[in-house]
N, C-alpha and C. Protein backbone atom coordinates (compact mmCIF):
# COMPACT_ATOMS: atom_id res chain seq x y z
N UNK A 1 0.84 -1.18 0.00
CA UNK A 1 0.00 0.00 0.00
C UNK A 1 0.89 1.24 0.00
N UNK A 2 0.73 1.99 -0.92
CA UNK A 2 1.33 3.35 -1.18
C UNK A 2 0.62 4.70 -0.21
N UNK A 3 2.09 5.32 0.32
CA UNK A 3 1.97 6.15 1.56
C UNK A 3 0.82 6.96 0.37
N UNK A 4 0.06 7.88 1.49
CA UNK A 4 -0.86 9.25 0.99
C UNK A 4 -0.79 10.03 2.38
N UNK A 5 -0.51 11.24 1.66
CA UNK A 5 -0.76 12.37 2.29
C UNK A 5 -2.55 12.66 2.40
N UNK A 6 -3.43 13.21 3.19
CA UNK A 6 -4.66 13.56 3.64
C UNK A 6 -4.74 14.89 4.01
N UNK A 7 -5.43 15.45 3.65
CA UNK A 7 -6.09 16.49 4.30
C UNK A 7 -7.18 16.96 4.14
N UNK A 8 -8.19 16.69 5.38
CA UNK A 8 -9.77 16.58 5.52
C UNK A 8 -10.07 17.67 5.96
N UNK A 9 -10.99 18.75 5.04
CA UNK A 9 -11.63 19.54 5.53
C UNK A 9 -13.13 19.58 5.88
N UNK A 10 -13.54 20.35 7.21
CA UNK A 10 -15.17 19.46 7.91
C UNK A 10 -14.88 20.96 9.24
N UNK A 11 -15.91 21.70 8.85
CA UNK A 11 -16.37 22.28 9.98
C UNK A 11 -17.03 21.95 11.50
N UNK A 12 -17.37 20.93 11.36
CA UNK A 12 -17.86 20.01 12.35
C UNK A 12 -16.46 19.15 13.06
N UNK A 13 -16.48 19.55 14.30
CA UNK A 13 -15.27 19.20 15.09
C UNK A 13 -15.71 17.38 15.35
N UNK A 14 -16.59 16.96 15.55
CA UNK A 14 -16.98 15.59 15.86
C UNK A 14 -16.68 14.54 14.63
N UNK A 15 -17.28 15.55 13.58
CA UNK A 15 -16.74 14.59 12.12
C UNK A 15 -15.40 14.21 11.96
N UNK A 16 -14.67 15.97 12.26
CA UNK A 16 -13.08 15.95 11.68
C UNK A 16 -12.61 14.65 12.54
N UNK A 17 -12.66 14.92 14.07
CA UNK A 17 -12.26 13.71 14.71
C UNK A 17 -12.35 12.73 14.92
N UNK A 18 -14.14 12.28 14.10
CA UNK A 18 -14.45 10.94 13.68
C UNK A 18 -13.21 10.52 12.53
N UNK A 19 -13.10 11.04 11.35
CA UNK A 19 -12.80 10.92 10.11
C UNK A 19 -10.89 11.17 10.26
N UNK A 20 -10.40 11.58 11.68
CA UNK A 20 -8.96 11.76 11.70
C UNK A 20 -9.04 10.31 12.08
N UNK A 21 -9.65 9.90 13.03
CA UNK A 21 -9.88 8.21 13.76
C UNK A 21 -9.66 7.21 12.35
N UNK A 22 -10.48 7.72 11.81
CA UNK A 22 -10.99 6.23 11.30
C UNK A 22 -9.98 6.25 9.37
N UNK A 23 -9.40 7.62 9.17
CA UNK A 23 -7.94 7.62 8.38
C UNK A 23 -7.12 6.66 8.59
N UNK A 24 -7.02 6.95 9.83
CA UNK A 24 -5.47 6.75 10.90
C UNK A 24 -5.45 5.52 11.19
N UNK A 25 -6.95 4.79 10.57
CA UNK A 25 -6.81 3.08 10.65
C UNK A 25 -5.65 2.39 9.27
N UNK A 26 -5.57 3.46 8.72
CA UNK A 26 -4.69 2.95 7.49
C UNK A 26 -3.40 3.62 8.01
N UNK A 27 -2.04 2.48 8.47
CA UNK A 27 -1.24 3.16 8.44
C UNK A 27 -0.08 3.90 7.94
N UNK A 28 -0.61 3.73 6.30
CA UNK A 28 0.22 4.14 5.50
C UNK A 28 -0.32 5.74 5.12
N UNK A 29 -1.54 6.20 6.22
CA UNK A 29 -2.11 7.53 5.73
C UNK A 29 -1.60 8.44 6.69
N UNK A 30 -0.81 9.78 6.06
CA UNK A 30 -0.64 10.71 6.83
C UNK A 30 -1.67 11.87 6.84
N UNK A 31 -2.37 12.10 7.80
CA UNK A 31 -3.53 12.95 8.19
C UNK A 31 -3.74 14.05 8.66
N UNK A 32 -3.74 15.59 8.37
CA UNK A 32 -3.95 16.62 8.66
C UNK A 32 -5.46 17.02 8.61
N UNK A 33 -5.84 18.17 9.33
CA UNK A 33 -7.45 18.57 9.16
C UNK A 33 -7.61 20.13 9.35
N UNK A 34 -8.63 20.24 8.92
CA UNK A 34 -8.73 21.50 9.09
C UNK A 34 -10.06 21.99 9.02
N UNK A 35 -10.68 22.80 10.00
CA UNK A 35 -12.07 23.44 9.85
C UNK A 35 -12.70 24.38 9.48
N UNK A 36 -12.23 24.80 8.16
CA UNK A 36 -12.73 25.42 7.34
C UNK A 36 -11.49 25.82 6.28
N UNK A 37 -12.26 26.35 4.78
CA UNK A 37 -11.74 26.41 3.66
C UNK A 37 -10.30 27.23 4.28
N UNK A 38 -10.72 28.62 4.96
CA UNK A 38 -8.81 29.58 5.08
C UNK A 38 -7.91 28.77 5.52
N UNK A 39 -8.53 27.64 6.54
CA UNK A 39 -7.50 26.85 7.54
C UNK A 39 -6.95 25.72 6.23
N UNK A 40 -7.38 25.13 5.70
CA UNK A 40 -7.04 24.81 4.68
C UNK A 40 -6.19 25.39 3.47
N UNK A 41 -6.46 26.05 3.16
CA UNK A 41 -5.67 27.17 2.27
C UNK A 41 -4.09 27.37 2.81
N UNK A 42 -4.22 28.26 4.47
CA UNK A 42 -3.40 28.08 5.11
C UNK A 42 -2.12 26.81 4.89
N UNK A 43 -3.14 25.83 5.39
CA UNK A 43 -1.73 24.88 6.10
C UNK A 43 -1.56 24.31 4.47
N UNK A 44 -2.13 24.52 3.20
CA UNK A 44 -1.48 24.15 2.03
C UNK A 44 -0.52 25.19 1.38
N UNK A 45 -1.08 26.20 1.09
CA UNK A 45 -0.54 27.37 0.73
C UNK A 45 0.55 27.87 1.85
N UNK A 46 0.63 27.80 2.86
CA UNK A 46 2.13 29.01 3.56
C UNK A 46 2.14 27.57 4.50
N UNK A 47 1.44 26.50 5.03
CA UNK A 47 1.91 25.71 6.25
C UNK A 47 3.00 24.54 5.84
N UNK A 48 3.41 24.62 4.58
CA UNK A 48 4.15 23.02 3.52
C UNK A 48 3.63 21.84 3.89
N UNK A 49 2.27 21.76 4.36
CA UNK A 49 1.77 20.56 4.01
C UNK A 49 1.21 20.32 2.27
N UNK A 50 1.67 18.95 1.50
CA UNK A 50 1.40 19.12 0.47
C UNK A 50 0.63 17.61 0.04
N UNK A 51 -0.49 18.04 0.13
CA UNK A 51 -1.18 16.55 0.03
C UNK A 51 -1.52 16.06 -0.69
N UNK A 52 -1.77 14.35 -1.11
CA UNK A 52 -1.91 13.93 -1.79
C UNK A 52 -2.97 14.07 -2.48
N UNK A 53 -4.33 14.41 -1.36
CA UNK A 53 -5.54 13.99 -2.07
C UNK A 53 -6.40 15.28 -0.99
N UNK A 54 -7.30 15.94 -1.32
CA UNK A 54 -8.49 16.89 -0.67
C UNK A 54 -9.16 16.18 -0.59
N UNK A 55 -9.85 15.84 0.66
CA UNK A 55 -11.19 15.26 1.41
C UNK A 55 -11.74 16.41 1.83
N UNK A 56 -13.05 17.16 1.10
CA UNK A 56 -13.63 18.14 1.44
C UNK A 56 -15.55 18.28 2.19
N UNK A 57 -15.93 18.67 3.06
CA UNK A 57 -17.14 19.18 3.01
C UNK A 57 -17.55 20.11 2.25
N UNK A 58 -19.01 19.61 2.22
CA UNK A 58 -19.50 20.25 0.98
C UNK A 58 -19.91 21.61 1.46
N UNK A 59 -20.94 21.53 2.49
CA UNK A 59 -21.48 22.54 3.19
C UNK A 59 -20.78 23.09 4.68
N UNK A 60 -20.10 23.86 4.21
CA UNK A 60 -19.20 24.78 5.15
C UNK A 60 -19.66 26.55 4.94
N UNK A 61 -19.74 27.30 6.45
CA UNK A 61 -20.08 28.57 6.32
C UNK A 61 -18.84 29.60 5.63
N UNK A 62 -19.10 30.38 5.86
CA UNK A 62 -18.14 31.44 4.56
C UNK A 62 -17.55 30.82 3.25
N UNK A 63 -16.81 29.63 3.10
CA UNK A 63 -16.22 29.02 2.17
C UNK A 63 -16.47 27.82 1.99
N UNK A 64 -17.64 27.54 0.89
CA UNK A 64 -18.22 25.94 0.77
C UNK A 64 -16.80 25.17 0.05
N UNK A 65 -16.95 23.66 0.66
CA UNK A 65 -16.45 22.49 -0.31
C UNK A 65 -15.68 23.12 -1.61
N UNK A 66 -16.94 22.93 -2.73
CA UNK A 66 -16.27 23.48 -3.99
C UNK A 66 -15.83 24.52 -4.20
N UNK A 67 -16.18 26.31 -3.47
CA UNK A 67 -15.29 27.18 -3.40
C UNK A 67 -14.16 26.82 -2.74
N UNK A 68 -13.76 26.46 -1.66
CA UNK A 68 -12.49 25.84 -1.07
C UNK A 68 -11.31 25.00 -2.40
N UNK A 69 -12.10 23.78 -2.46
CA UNK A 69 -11.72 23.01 -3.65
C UNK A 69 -10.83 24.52 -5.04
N UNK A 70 -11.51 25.32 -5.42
CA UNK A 70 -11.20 26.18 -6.49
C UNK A 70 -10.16 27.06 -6.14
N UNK A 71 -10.12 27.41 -4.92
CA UNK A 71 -8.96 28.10 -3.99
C UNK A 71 -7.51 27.31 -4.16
N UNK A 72 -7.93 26.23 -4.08
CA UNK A 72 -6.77 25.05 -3.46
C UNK A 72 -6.27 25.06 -4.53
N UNK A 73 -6.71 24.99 -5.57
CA UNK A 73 -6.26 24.56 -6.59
C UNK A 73 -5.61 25.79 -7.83
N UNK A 74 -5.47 26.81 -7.30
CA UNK A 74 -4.84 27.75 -7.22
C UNK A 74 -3.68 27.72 -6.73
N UNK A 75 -3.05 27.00 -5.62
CA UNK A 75 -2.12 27.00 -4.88
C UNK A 75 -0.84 26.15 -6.13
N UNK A 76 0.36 26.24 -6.27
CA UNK A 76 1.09 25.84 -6.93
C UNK A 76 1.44 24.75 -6.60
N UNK A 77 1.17 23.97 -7.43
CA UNK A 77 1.72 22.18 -7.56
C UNK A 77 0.17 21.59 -6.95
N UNK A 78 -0.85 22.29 -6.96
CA UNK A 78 -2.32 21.65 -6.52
C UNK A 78 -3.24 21.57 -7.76
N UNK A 79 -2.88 22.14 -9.16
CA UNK A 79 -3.75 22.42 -9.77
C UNK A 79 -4.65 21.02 -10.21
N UNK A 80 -3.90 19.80 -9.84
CA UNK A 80 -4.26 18.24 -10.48
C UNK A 80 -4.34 17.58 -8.79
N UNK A 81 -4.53 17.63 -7.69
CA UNK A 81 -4.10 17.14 -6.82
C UNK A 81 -5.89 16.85 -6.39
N UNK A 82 -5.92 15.38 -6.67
CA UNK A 82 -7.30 14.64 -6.57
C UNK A 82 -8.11 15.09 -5.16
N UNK A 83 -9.30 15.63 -5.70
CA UNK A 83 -10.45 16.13 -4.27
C UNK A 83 -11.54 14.71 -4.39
N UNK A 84 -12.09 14.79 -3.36
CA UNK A 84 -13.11 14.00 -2.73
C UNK A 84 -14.06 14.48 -1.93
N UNK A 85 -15.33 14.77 -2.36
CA UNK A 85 -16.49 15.48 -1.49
C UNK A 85 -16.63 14.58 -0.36
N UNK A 86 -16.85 15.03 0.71
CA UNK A 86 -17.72 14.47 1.31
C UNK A 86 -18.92 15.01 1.78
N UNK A 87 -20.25 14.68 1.57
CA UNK A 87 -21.16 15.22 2.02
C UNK A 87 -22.73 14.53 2.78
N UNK A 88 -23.90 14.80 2.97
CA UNK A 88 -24.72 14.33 3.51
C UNK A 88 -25.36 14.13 2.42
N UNK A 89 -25.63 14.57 1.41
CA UNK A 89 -26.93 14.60 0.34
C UNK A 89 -26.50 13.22 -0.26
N UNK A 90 -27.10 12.36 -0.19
CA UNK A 90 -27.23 10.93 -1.25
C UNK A 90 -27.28 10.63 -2.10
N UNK A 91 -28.50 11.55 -2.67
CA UNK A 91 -28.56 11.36 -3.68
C UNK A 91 -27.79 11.40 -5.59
N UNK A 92 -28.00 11.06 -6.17
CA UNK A 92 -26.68 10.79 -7.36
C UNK A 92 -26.58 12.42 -8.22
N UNK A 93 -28.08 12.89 -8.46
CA UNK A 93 -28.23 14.02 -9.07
C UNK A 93 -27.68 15.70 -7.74
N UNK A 94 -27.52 14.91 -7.01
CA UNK A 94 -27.04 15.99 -6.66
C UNK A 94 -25.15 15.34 -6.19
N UNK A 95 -24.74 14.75 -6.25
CA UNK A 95 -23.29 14.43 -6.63
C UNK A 95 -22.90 15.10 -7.90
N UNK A 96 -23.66 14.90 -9.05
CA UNK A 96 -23.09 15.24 -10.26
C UNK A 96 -22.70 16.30 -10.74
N UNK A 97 -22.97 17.69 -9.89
CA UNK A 97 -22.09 18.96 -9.85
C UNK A 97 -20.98 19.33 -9.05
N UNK A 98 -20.77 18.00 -8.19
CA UNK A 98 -19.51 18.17 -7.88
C UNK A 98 -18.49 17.43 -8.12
N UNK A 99 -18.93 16.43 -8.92
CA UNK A 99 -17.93 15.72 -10.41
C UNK A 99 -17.65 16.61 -10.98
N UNK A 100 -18.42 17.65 -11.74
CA UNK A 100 -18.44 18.16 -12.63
C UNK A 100 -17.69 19.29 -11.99
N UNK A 101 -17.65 19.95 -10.68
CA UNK A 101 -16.68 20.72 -10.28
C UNK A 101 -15.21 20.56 -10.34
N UNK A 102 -14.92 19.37 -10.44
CA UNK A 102 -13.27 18.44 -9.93
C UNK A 102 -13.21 17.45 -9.45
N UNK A 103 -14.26 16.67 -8.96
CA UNK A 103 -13.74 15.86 -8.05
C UNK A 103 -13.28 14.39 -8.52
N UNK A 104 -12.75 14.08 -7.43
CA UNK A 104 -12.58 12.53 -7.71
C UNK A 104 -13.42 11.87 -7.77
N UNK A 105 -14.69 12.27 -6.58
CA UNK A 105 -15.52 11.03 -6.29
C UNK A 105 -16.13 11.64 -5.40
N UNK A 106 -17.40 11.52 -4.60
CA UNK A 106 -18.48 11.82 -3.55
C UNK A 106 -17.96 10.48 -2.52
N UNK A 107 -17.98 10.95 -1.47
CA UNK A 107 -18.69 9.80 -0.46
C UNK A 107 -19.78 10.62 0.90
N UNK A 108 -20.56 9.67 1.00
CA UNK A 108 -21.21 10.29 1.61
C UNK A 108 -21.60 10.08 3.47
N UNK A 109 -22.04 11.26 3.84
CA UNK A 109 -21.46 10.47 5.66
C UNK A 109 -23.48 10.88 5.52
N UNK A 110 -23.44 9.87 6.74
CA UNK A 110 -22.43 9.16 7.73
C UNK A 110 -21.85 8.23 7.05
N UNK A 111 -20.05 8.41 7.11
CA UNK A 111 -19.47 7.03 6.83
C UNK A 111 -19.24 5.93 7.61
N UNK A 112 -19.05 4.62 7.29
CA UNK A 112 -18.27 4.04 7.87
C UNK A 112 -17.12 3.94 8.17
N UNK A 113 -16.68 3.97 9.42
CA UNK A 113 -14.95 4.64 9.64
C UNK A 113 -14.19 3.76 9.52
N UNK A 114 -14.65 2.31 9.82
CA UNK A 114 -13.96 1.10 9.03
C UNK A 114 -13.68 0.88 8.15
N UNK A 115 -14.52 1.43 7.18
CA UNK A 115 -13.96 1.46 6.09
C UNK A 115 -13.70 2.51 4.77
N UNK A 116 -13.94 3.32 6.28
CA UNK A 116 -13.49 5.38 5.01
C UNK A 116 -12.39 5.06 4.44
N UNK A 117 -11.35 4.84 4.95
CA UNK A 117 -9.46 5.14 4.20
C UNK A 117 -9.67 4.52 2.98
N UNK A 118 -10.34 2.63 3.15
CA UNK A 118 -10.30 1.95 1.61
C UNK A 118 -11.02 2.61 0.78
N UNK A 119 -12.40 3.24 1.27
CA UNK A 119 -13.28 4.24 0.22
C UNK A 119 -12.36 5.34 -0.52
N UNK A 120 -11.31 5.65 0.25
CA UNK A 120 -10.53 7.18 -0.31
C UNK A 120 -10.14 6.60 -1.20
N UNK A 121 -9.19 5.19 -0.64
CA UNK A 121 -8.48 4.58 -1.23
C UNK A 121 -8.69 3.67 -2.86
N UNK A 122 -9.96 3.62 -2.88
CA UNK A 122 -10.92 3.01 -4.02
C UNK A 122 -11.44 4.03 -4.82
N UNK A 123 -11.54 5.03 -4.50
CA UNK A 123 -11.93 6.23 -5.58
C UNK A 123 -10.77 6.69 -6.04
N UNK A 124 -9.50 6.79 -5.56
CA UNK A 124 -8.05 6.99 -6.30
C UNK A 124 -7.77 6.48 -6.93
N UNK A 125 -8.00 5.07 -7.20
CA UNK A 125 -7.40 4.03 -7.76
C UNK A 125 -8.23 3.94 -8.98
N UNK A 126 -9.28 4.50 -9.31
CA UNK A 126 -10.25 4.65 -10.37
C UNK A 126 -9.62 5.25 -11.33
């Protein structure tokens, strides 16, 4: 299993620390977080964390998911650097604008934390 860098953004402090938990079951994943889009920006842009892959919320206040996502990817050496929604909405028609934004892939919470990392890990590999 090939190391990955992480970095999960989730305004919700219970999620982030659900979803740092249940990363950190893979131990080839290195895991950063952050609660909201600036804090993100931040620790990519000026903090030299440089990650493999964006695990984003969709619905975040001042700076949603996909505005975040469009920020990031601004940042130099991010312009290709695979995102992953995560969000509550289920349904498929509403996934399909955030394919169509960038992403890698939707998953949707509540996840299973047993088996979130292989989910990251199975939408990369696509």
């Amino acid at each position: 299993m090939a190391s990955l860098k992480v970095l999960y953004v989730d305004d919700d402090e219970f999620i982030r620390e659900v979803a740092e938990l249940a990363l950190g079951l893979d131990p080839e994943m290195e895991i950063r977080v952050a609660d909201s889009g600036a804090a993100a920006l931040a620790l990519v842009g000026g903090g030299g964390f440089a990650p493999d892959v964006f695990l984003l919320d969709v619905m975040m206040p001042q700076m949603d998911g996909p505005a975040t996502l469009a920020e990031l990817r601004k940042v130099p050496g991010h312009a290709g650097t695979p995102a992953i929604f995560v969000t509550a909405r289920a349904q498929a028609a509403e996934h399909r604008p955030l394919i169509e934004a960038g992403a890698a892939g939707v998953l949707t919470k509540p996840f299973d934390p047993v088996a979130f990392a292989g989910e990251v890990r199975a939408i990369l590999a696509r």
